[in-house]
C-alpha atoms as a PDB file:
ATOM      1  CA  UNK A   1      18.554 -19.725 -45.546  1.00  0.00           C
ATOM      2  CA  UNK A   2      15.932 -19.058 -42.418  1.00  0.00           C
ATOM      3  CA  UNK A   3      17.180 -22.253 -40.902  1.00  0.00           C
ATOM      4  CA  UNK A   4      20.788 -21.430 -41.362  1.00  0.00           C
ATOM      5  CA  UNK A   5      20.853 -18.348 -39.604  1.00  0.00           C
ATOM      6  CA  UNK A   6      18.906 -19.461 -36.854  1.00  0.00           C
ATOM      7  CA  UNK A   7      21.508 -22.199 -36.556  1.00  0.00           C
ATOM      8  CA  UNK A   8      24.448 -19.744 -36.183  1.00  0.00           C
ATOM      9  CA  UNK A   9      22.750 -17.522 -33.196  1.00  0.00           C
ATOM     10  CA  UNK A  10      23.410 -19.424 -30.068  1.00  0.00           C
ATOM     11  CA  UNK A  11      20.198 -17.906 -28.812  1.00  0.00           C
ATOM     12  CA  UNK A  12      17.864 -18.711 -31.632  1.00  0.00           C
ATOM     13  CA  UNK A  13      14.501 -20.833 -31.533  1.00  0.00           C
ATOM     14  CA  UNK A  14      15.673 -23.777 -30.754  1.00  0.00           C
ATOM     15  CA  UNK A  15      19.038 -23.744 -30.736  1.00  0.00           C
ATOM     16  CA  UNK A  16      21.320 -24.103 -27.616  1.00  0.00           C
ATOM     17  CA  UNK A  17      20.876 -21.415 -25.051  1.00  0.00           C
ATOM     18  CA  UNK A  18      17.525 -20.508 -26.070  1.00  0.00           C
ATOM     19  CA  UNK A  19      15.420 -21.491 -22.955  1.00  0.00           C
ATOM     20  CA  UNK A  20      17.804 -20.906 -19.947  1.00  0.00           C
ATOM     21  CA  UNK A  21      17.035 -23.469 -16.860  1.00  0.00           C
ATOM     22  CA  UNK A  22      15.142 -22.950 -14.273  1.00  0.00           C
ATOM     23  CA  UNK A  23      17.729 -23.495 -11.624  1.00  0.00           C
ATOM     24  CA  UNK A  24      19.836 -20.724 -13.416  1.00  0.00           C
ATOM     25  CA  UNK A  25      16.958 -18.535 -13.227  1.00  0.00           C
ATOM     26  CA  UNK A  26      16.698 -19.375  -9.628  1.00  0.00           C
ATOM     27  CA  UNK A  27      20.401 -19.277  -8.667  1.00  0.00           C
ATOM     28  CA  UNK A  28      20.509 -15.806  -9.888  1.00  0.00           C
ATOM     29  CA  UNK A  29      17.781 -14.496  -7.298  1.00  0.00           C
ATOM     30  CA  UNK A  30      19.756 -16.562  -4.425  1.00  0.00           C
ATOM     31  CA  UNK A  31      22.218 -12.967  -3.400  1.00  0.00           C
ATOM     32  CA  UNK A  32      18.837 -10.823  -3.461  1.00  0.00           C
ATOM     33  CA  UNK A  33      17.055 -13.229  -1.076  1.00  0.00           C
ATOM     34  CA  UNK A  34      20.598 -13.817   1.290  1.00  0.00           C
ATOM     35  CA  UNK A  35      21.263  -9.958   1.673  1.00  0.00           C
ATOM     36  CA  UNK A  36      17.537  -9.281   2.726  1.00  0.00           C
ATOM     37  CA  UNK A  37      17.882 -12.110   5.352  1.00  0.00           C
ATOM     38  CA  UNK A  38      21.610 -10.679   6.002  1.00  0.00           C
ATOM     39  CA  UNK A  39      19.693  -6.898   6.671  1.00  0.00           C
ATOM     40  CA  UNK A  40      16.414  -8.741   8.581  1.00  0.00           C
ATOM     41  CA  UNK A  41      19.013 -10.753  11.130  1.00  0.00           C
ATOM     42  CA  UNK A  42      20.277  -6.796  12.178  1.00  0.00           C
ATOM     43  CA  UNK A  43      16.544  -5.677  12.918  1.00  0.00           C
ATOM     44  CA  UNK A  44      16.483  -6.708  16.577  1.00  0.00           C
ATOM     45  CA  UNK A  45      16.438  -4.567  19.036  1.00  0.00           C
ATOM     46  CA  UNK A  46      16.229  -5.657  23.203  1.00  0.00           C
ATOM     47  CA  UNK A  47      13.554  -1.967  23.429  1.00  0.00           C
ATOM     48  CA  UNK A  48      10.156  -2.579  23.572  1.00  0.00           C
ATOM     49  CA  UNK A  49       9.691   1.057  22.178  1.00  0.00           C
ATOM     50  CA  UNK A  50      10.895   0.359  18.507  1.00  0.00           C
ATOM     51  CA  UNK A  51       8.524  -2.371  18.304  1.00  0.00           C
ATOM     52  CA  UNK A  52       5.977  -0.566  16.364  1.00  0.00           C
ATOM     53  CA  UNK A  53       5.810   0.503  12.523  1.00  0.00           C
ATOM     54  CA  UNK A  54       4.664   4.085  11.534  1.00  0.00           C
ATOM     55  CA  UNK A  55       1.709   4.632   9.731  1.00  0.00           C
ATOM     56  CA  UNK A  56       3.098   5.383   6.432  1.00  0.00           C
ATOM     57  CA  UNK A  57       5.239   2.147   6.388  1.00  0.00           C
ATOM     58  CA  UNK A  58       1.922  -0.261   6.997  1.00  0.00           C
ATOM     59  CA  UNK A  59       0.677   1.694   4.024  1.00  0.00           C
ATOM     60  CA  UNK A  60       3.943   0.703   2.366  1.00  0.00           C
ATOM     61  CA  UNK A  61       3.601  -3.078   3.053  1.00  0.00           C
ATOM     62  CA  UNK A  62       1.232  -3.733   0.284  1.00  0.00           C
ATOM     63  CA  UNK A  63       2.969  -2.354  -2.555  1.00  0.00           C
ATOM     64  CA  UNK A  64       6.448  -4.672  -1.244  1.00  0.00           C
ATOM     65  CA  UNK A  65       3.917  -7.499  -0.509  1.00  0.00           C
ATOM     66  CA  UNK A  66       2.936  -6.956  -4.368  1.00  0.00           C
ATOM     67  CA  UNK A  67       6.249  -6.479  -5.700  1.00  0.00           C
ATOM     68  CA  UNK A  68       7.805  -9.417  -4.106  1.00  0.00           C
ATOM     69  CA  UNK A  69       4.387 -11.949  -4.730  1.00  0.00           C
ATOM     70  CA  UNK A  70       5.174 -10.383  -8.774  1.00  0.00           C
ATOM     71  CA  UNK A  71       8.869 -11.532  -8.064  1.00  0.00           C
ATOM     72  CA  UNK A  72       7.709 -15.249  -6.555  1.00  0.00           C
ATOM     73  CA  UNK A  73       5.799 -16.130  -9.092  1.00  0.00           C
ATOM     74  CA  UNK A  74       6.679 -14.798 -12.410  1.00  0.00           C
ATOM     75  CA  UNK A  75      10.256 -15.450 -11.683  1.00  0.00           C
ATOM     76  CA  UNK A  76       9.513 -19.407 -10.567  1.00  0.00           C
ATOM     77  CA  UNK A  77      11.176 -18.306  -7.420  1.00  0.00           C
ATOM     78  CA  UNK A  78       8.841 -20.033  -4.842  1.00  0.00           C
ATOM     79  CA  UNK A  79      11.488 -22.492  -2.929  1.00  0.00           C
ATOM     80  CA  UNK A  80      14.209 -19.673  -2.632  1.00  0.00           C
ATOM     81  CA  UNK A  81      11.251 -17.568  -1.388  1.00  0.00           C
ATOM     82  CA  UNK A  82       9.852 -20.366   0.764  1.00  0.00           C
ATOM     83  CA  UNK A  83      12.888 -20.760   2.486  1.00  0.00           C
ATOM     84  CA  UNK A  84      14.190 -17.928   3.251  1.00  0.00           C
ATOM     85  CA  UNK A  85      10.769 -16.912   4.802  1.00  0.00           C
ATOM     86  CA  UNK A  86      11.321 -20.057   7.016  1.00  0.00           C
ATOM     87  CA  UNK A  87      14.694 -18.875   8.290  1.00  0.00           C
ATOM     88  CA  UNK A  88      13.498 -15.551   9.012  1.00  0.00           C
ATOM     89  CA  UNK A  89      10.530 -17.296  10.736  1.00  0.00           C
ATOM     90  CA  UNK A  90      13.383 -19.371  12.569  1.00  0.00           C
ATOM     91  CA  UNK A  91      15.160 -16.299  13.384  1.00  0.00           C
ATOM     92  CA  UNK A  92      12.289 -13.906  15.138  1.00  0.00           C
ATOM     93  CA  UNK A  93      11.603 -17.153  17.115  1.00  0.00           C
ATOM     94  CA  UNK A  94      15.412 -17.900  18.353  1.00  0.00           C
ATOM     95  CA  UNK A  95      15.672 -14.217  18.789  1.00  0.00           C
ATOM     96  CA  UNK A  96      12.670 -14.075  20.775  1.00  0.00           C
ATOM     97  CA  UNK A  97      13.964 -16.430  23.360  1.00  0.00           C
ATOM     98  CA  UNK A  98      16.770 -14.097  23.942  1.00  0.00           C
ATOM     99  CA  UNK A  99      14.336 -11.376  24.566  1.00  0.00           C
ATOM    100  CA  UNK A 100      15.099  -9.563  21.373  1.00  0.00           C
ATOM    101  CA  UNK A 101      12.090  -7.765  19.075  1.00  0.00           C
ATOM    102  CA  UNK A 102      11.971  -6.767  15.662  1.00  0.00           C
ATOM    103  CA  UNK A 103      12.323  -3.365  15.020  1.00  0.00           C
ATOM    104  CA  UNK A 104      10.022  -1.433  12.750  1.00  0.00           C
ATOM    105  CA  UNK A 105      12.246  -2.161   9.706  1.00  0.00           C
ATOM    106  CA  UNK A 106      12.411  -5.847  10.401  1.00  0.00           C
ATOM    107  CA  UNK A 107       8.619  -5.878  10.949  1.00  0.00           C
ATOM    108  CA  UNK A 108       7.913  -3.765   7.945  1.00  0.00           C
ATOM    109  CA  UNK A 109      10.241  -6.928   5.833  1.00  0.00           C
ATOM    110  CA  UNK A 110       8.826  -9.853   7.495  1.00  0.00           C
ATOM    111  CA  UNK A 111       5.093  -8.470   7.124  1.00  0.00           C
ATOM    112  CA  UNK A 112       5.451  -7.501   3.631  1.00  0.00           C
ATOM    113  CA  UNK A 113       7.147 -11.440   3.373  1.00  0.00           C
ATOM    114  CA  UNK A 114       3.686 -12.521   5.345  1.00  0.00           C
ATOM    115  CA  UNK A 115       1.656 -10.839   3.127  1.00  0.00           C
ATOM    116  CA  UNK A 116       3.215 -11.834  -0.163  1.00  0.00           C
ATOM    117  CA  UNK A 117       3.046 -15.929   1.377  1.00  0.00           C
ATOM    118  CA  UNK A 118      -1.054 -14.928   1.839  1.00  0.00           C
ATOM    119  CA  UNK A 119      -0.804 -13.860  -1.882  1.00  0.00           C
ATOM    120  CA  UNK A 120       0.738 -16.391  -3.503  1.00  0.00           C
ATOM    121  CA  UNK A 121      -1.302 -18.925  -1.343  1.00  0.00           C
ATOM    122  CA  UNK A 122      -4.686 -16.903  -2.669  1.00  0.00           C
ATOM    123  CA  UNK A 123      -2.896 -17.124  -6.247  1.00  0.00           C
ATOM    124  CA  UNK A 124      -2.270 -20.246  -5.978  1.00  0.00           C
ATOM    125  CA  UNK A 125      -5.746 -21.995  -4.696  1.00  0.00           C
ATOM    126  CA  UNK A 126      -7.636 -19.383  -7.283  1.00  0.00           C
ATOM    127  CA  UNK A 127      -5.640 -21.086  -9.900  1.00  0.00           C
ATOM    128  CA  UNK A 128      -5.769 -24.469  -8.962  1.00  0.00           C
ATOM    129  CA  UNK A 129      -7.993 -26.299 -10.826  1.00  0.00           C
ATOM    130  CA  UNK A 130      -6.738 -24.800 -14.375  1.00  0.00           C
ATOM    131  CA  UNK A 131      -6.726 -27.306 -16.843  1.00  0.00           C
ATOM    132  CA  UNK A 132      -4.495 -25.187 -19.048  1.00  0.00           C
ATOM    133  CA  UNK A 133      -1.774 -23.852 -16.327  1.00  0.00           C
ATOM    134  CA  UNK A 134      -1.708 -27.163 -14.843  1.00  0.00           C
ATOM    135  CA  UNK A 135      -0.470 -28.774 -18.043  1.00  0.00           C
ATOM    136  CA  UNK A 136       1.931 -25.894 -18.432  1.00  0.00           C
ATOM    137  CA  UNK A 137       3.354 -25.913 -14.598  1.00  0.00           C
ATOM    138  CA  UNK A 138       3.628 -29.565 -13.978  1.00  0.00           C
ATOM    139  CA  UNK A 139       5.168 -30.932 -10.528  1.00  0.00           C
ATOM    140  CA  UNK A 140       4.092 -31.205  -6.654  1.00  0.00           C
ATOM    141  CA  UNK A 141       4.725 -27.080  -6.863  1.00  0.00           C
ATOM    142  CA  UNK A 142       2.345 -25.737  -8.732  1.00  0.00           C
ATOM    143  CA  UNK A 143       2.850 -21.988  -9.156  1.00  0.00           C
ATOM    144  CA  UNK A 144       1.877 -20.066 -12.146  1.00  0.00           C
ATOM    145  CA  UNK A 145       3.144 -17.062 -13.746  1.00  0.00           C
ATOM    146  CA  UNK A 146       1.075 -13.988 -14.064  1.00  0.00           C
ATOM    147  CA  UNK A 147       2.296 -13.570 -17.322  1.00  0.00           C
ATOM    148  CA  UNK A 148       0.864 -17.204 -18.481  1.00  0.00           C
ATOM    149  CA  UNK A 149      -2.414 -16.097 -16.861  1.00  0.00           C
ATOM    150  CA  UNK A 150      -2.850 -13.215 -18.040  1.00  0.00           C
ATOM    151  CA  UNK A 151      -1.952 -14.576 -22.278  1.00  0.00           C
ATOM    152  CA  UNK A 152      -4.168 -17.422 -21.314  1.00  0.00           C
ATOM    153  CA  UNK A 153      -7.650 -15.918 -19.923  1.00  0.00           C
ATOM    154  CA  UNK A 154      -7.189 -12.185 -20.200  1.00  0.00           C
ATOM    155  CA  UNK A 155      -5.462 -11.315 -23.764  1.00  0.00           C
ATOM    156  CA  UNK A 156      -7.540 -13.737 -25.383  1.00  0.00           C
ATOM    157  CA  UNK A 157     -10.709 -12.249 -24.426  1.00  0.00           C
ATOM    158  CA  UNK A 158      -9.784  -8.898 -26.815  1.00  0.00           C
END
């Protein structure tokens, strides 16, 4: 009877649509990631002035630098990450050679994006060697999810 009704449930254990793929759960993070770059491409600015962040936005930069290294890697999104990091990397550089700065607001995105790179790198090399998450998060990118590291080591310590 079990087996019947877990048959009829698209989303049941097992059954079709249970797991989605990886790529879906990628694709959907692809508009976040293309508005931020859309919003950090209109952070120039030709004044040298506005090239400084106030204090309470460098305060600010590790909580986003958190949030988004919690969005990277429980949410598999590394490549989209990776890349659009790149582009905005591409971007200050092009933009540079036309004598144009980031403004506080583009500075305050691109270092929390610098910061969360540093975090996942840490995360990453502290992780490495993992016999357990290695298994789990096969591949040339190896990035594990908090989540996995935290039922694998921490919960089963209580």
């Amino acid at each position: 009877m079990e087996a019947a009704r877990r048959r009829q449930h698209p989303g049941a254990a097992g059954g079709p649509g249970a797991q989605l793929g990886a790529s879906f759960l990628q694709a959907r993070y692809i508009p976040f990631f293309l508005i931020l770059f859309m919003y950090f491409s209109g952070c120039f600015t030709a004044s040298k002035a506005e090239r400084w962040m106030p204090g309470p936005a460098l305060l600010l930069v590790v909580p986003s630098g958190l949030y988004y290294w919690y969005l990277v890697t429980e949410g598999q999104i590394f490549i989209l990450f990776i890349f659009t990091f790149f582009a905005m990397l591409a971007l200050v550089l092009h933009q540079k050679r036309k004598r144009l700065f980031l403004d506080s607001n583009g500075l305050f995105l691109f270092s929390s994006f610098t910061l969360t790179l540093l975090l996942v790198a840490l995360w990453v090399a502290w992780l490495w060697n993992d016999p357990v998450l290695r298994k789990k998060y096969p591949g040339v990118i190896y990035v594990p999810e908090p989540w996995a590291f935290y039922t694998l080591h921490v919960s089963s310590r209580h």
